[in-house]
PDB file of N, CA and C in Angstrom:
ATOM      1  N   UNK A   1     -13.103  15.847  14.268  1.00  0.00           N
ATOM      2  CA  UNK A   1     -13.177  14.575  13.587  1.00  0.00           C
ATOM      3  C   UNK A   1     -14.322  13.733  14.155  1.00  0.00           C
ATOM      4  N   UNK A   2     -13.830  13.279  15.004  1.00  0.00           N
ATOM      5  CA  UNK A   2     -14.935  11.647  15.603  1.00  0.00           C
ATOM      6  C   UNK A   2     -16.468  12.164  15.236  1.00  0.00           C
ATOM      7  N   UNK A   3     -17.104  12.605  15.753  1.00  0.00           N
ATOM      8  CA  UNK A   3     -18.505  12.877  15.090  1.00  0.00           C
ATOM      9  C   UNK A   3     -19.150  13.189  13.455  1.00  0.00           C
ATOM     10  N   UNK A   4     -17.879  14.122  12.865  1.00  0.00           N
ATOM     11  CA  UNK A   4     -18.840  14.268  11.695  1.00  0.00           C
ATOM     12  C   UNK A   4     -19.335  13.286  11.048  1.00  0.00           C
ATOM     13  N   UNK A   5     -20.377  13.250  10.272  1.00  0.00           N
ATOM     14  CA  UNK A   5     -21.467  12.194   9.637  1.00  0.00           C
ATOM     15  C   UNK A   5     -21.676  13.025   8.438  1.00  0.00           C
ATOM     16  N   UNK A   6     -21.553  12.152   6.910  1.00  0.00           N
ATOM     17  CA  UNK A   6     -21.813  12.630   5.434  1.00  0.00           C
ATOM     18  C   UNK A   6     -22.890  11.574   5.335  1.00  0.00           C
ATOM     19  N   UNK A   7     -23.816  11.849   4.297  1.00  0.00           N
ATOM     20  CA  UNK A   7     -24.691  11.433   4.002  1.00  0.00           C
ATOM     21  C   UNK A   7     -24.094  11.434   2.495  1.00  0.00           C
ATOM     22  N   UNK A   8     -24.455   9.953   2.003  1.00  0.00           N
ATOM     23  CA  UNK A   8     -23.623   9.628   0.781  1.00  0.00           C
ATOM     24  C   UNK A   8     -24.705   8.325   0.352  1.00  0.00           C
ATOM     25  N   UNK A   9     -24.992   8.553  -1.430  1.00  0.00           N
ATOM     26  CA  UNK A   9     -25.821   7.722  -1.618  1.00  0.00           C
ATOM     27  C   UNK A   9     -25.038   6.308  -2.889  1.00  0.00           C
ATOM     28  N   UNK A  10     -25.560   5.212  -2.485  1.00  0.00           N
ATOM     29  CA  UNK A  10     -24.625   4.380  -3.258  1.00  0.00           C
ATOM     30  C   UNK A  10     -25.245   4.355  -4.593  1.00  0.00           C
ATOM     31  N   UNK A  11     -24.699   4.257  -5.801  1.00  0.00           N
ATOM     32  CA  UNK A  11     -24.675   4.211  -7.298  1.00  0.00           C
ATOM     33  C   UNK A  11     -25.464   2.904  -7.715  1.00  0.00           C
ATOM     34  N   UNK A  12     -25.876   3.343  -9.131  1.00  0.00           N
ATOM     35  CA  UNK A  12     -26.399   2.355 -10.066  1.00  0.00           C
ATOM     36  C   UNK A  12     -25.282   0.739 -10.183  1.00  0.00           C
ATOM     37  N   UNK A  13     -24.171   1.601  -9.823  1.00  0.00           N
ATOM     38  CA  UNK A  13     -22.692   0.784 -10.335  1.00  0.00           C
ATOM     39  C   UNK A  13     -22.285   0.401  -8.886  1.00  0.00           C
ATOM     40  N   UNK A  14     -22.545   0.569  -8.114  1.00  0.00           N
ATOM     41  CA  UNK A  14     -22.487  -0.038  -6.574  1.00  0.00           C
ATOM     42  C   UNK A  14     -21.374   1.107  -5.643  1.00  0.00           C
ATOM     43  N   UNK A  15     -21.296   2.610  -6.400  1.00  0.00           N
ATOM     44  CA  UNK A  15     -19.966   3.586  -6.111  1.00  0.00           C
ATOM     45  C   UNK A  15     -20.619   4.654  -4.919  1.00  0.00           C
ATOM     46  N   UNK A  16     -20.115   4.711  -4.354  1.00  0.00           N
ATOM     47  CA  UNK A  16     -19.994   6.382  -3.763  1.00  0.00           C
ATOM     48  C   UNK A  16     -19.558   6.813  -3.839  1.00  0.00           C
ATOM     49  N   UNK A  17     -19.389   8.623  -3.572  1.00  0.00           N
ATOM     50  CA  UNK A  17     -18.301   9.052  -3.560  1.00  0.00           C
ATOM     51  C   UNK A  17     -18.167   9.505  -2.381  1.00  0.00           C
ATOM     52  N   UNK A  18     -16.947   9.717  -2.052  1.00  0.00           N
ATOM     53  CA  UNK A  18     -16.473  10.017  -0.665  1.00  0.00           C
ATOM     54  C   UNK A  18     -16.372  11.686  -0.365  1.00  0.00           C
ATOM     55  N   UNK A  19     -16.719  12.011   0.690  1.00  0.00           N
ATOM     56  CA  UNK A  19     -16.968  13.697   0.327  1.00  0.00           C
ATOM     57  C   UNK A  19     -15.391  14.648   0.464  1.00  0.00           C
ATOM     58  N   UNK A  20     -15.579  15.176  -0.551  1.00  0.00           N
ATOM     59  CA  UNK A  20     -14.107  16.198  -0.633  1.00  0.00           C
ATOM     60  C   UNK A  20     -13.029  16.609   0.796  1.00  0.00           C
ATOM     61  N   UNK A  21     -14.079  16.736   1.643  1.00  0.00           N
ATOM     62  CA  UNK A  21     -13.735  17.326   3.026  1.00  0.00           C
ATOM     63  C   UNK A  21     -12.871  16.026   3.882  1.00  0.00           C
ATOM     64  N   UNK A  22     -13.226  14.938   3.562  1.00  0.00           N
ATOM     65  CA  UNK A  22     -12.905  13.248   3.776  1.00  0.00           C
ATOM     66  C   UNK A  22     -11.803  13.044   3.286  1.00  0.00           C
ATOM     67  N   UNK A  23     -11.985  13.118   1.856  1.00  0.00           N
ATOM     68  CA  UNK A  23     -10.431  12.769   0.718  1.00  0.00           C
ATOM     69  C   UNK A  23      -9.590  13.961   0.988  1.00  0.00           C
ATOM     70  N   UNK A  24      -9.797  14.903   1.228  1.00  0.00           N
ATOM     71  CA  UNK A  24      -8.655  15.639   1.728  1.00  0.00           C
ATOM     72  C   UNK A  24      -8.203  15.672   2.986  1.00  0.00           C
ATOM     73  N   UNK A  25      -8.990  15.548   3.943  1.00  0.00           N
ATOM     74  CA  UNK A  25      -8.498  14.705   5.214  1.00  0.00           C
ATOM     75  C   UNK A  25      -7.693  13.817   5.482  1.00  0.00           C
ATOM     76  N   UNK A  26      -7.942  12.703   4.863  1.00  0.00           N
ATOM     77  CA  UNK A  26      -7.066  11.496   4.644  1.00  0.00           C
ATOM     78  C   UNK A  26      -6.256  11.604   3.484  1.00  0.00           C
ATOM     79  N   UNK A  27      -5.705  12.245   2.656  1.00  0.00           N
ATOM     80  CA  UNK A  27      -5.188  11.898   1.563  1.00  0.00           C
ATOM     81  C   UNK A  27      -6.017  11.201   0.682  1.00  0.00           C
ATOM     82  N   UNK A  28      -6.676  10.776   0.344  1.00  0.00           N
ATOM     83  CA  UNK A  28      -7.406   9.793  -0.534  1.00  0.00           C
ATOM     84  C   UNK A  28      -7.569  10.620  -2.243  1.00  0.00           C
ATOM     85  N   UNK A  29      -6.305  10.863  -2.984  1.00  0.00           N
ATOM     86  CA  UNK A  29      -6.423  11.426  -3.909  1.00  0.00           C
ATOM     87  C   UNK A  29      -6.923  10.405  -5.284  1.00  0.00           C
ATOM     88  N   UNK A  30      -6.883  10.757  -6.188  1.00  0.00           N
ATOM     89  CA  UNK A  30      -7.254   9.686  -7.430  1.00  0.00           C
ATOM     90  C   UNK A  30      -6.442   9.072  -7.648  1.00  0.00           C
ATOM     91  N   UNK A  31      -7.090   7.589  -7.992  1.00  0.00           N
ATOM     92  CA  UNK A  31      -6.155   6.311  -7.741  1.00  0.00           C
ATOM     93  C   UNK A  31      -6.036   5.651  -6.363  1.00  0.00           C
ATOM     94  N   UNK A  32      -6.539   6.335  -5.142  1.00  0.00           N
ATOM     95  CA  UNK A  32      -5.910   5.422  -3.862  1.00  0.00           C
ATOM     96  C   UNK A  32      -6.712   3.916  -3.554  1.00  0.00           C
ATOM     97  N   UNK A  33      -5.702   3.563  -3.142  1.00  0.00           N
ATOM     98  CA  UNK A  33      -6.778   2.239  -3.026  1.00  0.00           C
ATOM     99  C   UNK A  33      -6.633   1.729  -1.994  1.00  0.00           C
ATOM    100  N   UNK A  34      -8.149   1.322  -1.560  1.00  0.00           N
ATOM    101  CA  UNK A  34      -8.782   1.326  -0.202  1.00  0.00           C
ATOM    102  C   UNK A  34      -9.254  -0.075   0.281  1.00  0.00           C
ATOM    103  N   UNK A  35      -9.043  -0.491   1.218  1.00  0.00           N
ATOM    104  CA  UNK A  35      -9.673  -1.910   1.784  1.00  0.00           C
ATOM    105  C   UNK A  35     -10.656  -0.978   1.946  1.00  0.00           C
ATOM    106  N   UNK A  36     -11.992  -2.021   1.680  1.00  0.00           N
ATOM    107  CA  UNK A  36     -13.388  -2.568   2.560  1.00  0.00           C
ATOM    108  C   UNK A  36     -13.529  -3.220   3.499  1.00  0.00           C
ATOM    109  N   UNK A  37     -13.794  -2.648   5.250  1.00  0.00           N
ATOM    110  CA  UNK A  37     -13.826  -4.165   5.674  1.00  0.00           C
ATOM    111  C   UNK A  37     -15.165  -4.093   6.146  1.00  0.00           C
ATOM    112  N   UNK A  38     -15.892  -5.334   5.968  1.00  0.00           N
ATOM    113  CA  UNK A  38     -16.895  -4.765   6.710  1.00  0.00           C
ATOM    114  C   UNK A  38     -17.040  -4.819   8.466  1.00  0.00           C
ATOM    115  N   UNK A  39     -17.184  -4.363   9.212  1.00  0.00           N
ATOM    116  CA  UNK A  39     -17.696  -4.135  11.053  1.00  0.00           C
ATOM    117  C   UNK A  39     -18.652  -4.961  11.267  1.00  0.00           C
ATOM    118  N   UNK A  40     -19.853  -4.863  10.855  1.00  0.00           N
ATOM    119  CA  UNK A  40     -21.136  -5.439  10.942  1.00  0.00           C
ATOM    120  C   UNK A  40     -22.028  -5.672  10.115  1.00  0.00           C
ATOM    121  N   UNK A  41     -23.498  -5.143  10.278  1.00  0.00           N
ATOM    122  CA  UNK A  41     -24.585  -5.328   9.325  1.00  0.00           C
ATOM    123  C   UNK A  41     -24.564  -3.911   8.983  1.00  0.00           C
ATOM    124  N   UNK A  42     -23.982  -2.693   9.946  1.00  0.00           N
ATOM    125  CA  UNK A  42     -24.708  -1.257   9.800  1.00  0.00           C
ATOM    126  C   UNK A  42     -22.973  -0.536   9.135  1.00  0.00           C
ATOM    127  N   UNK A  43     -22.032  -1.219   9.265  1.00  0.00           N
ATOM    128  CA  UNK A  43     -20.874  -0.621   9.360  1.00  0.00           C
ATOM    129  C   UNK A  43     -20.072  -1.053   8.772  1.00  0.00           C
ATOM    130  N   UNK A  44     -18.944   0.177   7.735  1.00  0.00           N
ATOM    131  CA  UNK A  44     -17.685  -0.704   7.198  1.00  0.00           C
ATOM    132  C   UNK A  44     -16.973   0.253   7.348  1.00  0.00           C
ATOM    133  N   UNK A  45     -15.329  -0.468   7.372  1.00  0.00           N
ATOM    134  CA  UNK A  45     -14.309   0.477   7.617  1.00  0.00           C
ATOM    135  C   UNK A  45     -13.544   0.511   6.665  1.00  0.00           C
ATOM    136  N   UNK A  46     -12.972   1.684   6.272  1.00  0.00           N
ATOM    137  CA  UNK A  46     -12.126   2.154   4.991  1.00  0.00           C
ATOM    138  C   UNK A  46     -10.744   2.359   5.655  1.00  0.00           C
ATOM    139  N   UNK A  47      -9.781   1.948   5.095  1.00  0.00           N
ATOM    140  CA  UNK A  47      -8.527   1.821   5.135  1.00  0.00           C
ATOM    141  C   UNK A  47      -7.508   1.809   4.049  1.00  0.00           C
ATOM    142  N   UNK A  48      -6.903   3.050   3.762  1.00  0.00           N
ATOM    143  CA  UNK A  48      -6.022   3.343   2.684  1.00  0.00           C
ATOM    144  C   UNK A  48      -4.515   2.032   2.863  1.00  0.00           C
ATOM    145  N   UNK A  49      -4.807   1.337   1.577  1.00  0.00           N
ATOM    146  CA  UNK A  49      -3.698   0.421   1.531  1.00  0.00           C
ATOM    147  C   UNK A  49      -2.222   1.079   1.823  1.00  0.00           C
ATOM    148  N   UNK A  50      -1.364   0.457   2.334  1.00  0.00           N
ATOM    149  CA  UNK A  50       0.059   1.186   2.806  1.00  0.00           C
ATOM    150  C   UNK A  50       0.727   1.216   1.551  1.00  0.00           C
ATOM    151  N   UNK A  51       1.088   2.163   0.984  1.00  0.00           N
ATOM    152  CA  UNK A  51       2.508   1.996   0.083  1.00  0.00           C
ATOM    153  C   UNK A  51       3.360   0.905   0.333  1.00  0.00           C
ATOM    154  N   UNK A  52       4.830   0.171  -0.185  1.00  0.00           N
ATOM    155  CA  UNK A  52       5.387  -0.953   0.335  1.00  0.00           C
ATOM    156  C   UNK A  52       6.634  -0.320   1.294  1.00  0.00           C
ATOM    157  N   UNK A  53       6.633   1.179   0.558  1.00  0.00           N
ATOM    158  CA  UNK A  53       7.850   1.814   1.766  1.00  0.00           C
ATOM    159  C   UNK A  53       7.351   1.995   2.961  1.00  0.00           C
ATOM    160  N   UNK A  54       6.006   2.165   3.279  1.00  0.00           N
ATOM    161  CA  UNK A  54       5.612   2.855   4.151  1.00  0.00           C
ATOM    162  C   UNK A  54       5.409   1.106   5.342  1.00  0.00           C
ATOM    163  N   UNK A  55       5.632  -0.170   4.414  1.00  0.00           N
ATOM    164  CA  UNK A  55       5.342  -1.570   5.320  1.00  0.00           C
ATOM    165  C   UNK A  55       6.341  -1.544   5.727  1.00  0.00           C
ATOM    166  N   UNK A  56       7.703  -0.972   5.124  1.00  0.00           N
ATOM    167  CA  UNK A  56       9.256  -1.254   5.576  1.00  0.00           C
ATOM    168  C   UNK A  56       9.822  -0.441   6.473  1.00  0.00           C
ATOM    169  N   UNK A  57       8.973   1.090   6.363  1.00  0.00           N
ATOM    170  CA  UNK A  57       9.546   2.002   7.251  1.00  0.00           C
ATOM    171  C   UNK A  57      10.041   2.019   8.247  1.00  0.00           C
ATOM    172  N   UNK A  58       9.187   0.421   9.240  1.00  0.00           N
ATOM    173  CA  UNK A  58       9.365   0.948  10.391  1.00  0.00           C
ATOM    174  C   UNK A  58      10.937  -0.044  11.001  1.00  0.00           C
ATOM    175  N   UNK A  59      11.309  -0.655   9.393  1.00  0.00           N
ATOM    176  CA  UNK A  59      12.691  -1.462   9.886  1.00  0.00           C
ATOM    177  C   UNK A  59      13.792   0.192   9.418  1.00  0.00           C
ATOM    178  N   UNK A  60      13.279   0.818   9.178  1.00  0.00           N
ATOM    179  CA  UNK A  60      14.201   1.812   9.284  1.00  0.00           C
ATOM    180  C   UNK A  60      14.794   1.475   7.575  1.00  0.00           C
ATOM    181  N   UNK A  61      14.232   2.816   7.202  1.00  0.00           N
ATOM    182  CA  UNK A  61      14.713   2.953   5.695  1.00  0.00           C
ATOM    183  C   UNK A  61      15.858   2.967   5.029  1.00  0.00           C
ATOM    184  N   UNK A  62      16.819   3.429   5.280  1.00  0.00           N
ATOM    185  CA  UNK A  62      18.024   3.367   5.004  1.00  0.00           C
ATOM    186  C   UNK A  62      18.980   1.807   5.096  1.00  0.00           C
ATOM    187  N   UNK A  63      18.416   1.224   6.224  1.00  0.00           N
ATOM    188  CA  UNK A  63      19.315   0.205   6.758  1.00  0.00           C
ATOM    189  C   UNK A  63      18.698  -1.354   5.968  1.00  0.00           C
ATOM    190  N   UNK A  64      16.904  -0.883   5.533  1.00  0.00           N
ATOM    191  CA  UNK A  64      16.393  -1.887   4.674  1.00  0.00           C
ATOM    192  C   UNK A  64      16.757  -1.705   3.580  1.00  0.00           C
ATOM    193  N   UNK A  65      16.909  -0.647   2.415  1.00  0.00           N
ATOM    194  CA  UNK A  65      17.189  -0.319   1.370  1.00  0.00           C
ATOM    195  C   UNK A  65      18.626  -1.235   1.014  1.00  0.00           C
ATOM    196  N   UNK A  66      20.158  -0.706   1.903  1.00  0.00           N
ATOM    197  CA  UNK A  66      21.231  -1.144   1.786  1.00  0.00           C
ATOM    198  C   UNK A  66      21.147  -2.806   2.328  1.00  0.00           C
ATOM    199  N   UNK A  67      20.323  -3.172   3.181  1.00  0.00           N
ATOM    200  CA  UNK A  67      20.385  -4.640   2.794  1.00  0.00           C
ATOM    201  C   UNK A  67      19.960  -5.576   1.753  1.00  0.00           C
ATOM    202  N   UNK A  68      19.036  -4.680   1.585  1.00  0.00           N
ATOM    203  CA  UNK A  68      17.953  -5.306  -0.052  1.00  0.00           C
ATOM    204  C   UNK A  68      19.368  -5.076  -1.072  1.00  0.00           C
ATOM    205  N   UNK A  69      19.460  -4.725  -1.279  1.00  0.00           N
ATOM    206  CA  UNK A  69      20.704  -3.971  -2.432  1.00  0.00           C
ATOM    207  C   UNK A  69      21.782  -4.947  -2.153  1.00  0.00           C
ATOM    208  N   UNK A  70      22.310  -5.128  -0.667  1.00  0.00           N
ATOM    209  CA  UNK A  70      23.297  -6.125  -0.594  1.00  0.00           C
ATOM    210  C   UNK A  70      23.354  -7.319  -1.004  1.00  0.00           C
ATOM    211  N   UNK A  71      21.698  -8.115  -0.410  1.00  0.00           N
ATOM    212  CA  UNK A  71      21.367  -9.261  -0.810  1.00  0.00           C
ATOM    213  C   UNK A  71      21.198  -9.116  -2.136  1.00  0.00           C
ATOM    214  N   UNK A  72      20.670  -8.484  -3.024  1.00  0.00           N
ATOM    215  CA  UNK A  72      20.318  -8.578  -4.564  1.00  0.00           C
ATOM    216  C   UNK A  72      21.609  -8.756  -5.105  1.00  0.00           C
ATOM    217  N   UNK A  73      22.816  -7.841  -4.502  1.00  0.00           N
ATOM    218  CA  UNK A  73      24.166  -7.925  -5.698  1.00  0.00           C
ATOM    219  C   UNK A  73      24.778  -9.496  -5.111  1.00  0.00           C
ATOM    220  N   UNK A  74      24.762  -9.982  -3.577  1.00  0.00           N
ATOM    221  CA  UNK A  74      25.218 -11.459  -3.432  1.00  0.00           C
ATOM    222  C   UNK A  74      24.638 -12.155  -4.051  1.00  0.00           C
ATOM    223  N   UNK A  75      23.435 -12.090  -5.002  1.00  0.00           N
ATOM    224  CA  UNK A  75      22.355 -13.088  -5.628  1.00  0.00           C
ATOM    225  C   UNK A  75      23.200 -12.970  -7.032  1.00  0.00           C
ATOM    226  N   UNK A  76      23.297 -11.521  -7.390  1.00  0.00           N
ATOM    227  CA  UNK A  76      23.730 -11.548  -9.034  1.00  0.00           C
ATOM    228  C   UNK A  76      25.216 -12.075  -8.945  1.00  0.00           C
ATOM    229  N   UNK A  77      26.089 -11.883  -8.097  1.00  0.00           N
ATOM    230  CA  UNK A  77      27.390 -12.334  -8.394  1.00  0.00           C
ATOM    231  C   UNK A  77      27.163 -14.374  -8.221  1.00  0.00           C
ATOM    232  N   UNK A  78      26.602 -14.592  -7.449  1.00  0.00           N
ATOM    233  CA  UNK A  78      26.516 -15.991  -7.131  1.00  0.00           C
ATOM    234  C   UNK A  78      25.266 -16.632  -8.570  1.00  0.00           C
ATOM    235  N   UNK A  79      24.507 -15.612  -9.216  1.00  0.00           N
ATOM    236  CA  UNK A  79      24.198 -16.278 -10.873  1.00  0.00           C
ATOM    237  C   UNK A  79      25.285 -16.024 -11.856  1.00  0.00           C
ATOM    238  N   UNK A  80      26.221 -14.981 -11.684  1.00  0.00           N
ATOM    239  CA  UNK A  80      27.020 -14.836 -12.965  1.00  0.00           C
ATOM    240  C   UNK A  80      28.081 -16.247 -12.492  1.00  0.00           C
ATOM    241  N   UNK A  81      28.524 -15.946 -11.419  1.00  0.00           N
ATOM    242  CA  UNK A  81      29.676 -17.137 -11.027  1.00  0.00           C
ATOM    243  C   UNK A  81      28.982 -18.708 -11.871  1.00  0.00           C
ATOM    244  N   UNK A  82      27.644 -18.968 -11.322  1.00  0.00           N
ATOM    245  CA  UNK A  82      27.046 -20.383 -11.753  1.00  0.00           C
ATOM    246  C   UNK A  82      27.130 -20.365 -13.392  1.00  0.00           C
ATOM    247  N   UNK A  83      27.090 -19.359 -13.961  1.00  0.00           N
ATOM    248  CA  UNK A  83      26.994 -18.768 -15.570  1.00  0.00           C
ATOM    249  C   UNK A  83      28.050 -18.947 -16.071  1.00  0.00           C
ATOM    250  N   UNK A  84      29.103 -18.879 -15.405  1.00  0.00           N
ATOM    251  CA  UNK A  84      30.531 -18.819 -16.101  1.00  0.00           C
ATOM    252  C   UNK A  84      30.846 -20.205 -16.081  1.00  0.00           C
ATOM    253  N   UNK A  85      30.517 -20.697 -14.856  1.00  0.00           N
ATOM    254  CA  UNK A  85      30.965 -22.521 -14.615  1.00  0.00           C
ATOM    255  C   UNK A  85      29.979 -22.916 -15.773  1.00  0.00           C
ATOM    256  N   UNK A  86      28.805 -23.197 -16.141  1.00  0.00           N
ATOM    257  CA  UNK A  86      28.305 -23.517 -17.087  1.00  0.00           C
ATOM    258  C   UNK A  86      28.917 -23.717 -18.414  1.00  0.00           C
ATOM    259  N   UNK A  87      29.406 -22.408 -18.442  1.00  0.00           N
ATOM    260  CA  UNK A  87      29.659 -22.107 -20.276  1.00  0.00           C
ATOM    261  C   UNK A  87      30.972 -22.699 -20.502  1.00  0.00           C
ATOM    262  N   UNK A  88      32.160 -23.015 -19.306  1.00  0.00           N
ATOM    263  CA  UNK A  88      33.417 -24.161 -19.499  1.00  0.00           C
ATOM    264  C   UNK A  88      33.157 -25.263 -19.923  1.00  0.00           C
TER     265      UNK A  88
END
């Protein structure tokens, strides 16, 4: 890894492409989407955006899932309850 160097030329449309050996390295299949950041004047860094499971993972998947789910059904029972008082 750390050393290799591609030589890649930028587009009419402002694109490169990233070399095969790269996108399959990283995953970077069609569709991924990538921060730009730039480093400096000579340098930018590419960074594959996280999926939203992959931001939650590290509260531990299972235990975020069943709380999300918990809180969502205490939300819907506490709108139907306000729904029913309404319509008396």
């Amino acid at each position: 890894m750390g050393e290799d160097k591609y030589k890649v030329k930028v587009s009419s449309k402002g694109q490169i492409v990233i070399p095969s050996e790269i996108r399959d390295r990283y995953g970077f299949a069609k569709g991924t989407e990538l921060i730009v950041k730039p480093l400096d004047e000579n340098r930018i860094l590419l960074e594959k955006v996280p999926r939203l499971s992959e931001l939650f993972g590290f509260l531990g998947e299972a235990k975020v899932s069943k709380a999300l789910l918990e809180a969502r059904e205490r939300e819907a029972c506490a709108e139907n309850e306000r729904r029913e008082e309404l319509s008396k």
